[in-house]
C-alpha atoms as a PDB file:
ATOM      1  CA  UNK A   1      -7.434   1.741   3.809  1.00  0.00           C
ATOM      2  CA  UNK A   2      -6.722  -1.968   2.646  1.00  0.00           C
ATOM      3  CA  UNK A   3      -3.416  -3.350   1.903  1.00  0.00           C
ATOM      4  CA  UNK A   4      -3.202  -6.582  -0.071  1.00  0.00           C
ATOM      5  CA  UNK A   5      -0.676  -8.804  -1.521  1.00  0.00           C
ATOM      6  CA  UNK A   6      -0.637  -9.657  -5.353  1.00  0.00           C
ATOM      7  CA  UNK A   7       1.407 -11.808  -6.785  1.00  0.00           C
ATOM      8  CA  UNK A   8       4.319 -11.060  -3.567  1.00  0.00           C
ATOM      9  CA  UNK A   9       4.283  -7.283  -3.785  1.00  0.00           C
ATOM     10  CA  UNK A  10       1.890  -5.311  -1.417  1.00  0.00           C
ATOM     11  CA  UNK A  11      -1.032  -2.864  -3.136  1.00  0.00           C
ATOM     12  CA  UNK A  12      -3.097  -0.306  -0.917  1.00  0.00           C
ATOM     13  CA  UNK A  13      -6.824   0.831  -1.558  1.00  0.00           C
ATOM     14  CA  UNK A  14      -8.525   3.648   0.009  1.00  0.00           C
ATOM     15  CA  UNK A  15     -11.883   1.266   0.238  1.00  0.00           C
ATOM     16  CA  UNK A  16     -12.649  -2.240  -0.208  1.00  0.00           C
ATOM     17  CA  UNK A  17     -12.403  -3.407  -4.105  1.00  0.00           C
ATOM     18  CA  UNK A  18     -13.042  -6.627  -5.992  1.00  0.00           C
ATOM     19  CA  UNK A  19     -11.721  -8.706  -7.821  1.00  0.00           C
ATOM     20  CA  UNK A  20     -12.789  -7.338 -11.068  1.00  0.00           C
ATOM     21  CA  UNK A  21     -11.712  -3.956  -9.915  1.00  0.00           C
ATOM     22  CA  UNK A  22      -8.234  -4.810  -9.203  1.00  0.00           C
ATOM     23  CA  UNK A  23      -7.786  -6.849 -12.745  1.00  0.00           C
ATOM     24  CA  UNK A  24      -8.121  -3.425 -14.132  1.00  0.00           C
ATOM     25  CA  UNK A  25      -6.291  -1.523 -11.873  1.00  0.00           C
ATOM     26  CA  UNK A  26      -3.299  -4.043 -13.401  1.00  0.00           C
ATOM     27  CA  UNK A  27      -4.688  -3.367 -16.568  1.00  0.00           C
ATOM     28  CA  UNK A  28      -4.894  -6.973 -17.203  1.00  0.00           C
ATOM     29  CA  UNK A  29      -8.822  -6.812 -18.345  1.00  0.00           C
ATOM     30  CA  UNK A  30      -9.454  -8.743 -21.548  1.00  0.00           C
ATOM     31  CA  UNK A  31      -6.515 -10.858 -20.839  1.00  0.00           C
ATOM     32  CA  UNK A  32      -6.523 -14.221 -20.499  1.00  0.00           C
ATOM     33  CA  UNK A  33      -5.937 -14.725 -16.422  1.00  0.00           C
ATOM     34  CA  UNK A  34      -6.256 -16.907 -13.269  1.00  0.00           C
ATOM     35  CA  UNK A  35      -7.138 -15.606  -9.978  1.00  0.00           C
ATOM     36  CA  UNK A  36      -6.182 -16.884  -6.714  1.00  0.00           C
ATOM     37  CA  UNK A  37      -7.456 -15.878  -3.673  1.00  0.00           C
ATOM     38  CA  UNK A  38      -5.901 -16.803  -0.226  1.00  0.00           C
ATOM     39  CA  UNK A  39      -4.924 -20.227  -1.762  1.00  0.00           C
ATOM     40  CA  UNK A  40      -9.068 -20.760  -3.465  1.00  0.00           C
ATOM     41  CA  UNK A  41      -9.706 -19.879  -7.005  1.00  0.00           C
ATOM     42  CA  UNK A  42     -11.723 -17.396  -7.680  1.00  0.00           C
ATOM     43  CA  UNK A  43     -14.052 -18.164 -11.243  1.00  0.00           C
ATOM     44  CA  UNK A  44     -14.431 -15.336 -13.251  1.00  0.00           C
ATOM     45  CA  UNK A  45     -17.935 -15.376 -13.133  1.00  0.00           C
ATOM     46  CA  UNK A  46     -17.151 -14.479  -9.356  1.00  0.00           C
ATOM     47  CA  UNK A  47     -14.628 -11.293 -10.245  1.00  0.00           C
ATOM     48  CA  UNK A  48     -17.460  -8.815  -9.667  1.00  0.00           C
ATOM     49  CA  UNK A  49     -18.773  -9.834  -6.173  1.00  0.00           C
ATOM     50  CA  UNK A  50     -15.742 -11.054  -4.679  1.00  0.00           C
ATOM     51  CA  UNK A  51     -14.482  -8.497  -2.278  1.00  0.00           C
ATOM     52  CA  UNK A  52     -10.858  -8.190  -1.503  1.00  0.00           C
ATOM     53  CA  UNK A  53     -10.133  -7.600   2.226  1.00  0.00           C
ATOM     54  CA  UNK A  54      -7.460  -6.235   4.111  1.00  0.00           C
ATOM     55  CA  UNK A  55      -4.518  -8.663   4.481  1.00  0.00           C
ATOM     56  CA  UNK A  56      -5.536 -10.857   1.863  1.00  0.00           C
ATOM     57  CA  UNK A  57      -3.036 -12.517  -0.479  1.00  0.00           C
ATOM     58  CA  UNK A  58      -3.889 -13.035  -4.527  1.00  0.00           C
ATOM     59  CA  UNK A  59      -1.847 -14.669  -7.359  1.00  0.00           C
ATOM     60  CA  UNK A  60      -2.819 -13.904 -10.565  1.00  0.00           C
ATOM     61  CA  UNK A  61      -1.522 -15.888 -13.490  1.00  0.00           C
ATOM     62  CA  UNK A  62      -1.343 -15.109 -17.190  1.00  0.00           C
ATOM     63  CA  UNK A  63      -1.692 -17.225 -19.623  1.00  0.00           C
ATOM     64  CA  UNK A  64       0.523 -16.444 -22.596  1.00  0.00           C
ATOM     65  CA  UNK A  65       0.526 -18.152 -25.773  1.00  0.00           C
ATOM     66  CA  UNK A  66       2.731 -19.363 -28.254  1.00  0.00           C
ATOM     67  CA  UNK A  67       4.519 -21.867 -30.816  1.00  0.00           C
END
């Protein structure tokens, strides 16, 4: 089991889990985001083969628009 922290509240996996994976556990896929990983951006293009470890801490950002 993994335990992470996203956006200051703690999440728990049974197994290891990208980033792309956890976007749609939050059901934010399709939205327009930003990932942060342990301080480092993480592209989008990198979503599917970045793996999310134990202990690590995300932000993830999104962007809403409006006038």
């Amino acid at each position: 089991m993994i335990q992470v922290i996203v956006n200051g509240a703690p999440h728990r996996f049974e197994r290891s889990i990208d980033v792309a994976a956890l976007v749609a556990h939050l059901e934010l896929s399709g939205k327009r985001i930003a990932v942060e990983r342990n301080g480092e951006i993480v592209p989008k293009s990198s979503h599917g083969s970045t793996v999310v470890a134990d202990g690590d801490r995300l932000e993830i950002v999104v962007a809403v628009g409006g006038g």
